[in-house]
C-alpha atoms as a PDB file:
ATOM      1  CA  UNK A   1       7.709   3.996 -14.359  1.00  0.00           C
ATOM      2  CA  UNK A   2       3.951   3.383 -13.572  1.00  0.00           C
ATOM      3  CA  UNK A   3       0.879   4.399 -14.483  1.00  0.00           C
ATOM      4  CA  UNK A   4      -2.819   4.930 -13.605  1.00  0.00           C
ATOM      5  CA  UNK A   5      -4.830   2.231 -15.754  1.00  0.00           C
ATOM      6  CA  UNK A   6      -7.716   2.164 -13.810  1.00  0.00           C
ATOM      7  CA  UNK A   7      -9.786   5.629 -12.052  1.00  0.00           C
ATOM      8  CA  UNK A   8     -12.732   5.257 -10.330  1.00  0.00           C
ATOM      9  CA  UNK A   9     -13.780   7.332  -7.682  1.00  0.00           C
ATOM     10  CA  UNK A  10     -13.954   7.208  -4.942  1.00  0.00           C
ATOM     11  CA  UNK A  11     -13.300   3.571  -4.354  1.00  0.00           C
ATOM     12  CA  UNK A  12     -10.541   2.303  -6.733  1.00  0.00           C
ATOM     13  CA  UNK A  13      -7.715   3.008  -7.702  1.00  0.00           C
ATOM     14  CA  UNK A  14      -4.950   0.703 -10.093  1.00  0.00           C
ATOM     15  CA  UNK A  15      -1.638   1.527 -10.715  1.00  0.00           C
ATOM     16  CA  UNK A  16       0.751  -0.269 -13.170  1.00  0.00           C
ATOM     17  CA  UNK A  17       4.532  -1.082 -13.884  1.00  0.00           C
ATOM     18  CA  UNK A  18       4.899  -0.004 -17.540  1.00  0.00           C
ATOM     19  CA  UNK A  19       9.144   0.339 -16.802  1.00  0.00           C
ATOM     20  CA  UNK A  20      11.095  -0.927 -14.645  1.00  0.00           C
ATOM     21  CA  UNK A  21      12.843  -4.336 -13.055  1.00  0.00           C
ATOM     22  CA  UNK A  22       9.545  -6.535 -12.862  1.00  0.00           C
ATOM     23  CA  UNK A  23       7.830  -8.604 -15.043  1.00  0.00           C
ATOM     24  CA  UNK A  24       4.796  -7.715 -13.317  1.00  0.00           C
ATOM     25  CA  UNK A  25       3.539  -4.948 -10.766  1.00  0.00           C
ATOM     26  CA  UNK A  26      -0.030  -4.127 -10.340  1.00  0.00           C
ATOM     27  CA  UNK A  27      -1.033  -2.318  -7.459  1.00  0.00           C
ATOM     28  CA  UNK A  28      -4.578  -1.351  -6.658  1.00  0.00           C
ATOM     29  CA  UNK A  29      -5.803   0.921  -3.733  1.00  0.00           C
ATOM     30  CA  UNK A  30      -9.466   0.078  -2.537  1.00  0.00           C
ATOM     31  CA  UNK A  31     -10.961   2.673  -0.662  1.00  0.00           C
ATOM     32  CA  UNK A  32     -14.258   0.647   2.112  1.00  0.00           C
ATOM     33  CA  UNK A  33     -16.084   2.933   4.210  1.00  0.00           C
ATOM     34  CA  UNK A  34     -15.639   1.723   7.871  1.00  0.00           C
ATOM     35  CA  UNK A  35     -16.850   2.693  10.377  1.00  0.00           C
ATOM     36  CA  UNK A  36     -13.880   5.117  11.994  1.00  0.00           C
ATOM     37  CA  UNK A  37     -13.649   6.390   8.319  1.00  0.00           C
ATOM     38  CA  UNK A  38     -12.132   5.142   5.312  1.00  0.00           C
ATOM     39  CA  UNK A  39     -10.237   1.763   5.297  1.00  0.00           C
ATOM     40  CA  UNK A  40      -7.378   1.515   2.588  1.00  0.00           C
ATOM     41  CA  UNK A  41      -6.732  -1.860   0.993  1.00  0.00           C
ATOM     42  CA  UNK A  42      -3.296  -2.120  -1.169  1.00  0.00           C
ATOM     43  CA  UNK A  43      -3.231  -4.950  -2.959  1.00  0.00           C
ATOM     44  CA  UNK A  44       0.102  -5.847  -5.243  1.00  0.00           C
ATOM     45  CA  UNK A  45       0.848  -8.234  -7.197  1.00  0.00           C
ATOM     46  CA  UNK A  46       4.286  -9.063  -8.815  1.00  0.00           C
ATOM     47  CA  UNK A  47       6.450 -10.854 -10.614  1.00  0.00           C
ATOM     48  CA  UNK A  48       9.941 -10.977 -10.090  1.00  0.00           C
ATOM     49  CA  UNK A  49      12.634 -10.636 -12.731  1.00  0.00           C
ATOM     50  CA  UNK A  50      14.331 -13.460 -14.588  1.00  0.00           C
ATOM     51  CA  UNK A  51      18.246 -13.273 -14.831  1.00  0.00           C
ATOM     52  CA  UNK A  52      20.977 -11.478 -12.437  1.00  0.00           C
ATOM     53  CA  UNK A  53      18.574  -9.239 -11.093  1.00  0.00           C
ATOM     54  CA  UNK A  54      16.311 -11.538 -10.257  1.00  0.00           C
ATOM     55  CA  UNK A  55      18.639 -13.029  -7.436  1.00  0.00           C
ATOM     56  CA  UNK A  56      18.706  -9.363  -6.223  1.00  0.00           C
ATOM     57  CA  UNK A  57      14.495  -9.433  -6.157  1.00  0.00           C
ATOM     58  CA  UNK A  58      13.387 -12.280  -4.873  1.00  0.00           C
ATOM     59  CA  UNK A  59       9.746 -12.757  -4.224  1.00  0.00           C
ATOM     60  CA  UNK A  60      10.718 -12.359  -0.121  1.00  0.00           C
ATOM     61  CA  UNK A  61      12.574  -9.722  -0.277  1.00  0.00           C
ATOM     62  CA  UNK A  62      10.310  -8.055  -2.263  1.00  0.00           C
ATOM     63  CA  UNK A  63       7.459  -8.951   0.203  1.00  0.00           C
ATOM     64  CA  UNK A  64       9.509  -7.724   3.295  1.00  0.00           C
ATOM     65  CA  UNK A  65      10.542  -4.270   1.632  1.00  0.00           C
ATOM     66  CA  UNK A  66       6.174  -4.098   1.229  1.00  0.00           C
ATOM     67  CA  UNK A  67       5.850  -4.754   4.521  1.00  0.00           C
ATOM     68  CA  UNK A  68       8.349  -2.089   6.216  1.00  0.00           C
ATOM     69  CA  UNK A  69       7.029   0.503   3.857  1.00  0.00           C
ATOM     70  CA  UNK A  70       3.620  -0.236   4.681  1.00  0.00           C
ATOM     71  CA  UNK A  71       4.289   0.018   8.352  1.00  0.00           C
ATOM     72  CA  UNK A  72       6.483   3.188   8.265  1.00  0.00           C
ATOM     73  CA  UNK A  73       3.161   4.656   6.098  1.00  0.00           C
ATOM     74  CA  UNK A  74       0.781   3.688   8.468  1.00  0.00           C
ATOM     75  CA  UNK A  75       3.086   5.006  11.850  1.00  0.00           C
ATOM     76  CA  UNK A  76       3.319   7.958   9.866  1.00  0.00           C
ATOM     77  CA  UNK A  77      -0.479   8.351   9.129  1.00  0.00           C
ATOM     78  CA  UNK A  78      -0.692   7.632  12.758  1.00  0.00           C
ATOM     79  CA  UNK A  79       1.482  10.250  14.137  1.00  0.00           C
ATOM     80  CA  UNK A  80      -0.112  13.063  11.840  1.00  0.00           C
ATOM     81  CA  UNK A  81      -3.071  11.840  13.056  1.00  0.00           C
ATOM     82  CA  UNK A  82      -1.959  12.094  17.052  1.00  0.00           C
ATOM     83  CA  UNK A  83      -0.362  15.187  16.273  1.00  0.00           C
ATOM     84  CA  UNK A  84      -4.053  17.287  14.731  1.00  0.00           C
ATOM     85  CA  UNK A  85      -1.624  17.833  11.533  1.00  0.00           C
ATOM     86  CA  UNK A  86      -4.024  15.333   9.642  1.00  0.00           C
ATOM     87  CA  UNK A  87      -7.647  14.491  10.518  1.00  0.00           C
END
């Protein structure tokens, strides 16, 4: 489960694990004005679990999963873009 512990409009924007696997997730979303538009910057930052589960999460695998999400997102965002569905 996470939650929004930090709101600020319209540049920032922090969301953290309060339940779940990790010891630590903190993920903020920075909003820069570029100029083709917006840039978003995700920053996370983790910890891994301790224990049997934390041979299941290991700091790389956790990192690759990040990465192949982020890169279906942003081929996403680019084919709604391509398509007029999102502008």
């Amino acid at each position: 489960m996470h939650q929004i512990t930090s709101f600020e409009p319209p540049s920032r924007i922090v969301e953290e694990m309060i339940h779940g696997p990790m010891k630590e997730w903190v993920h903020e979303h920075v909003f820069e004005d570029s100029p083709l538009g917006v840039r978003l910057i995700d920053r996370i930052t983790f910890e891994t679990p301790g224990g049997l589960i934390g041979l299941l999460l290991t700091e790389s695998k956790v990192q690759s999963s990040l990465e192949q999400g982020f890169l279906h997102r942003r081929q996403l965002l680019e084919s709604l873009v391509q398509s007029g569905e999102l502008q």
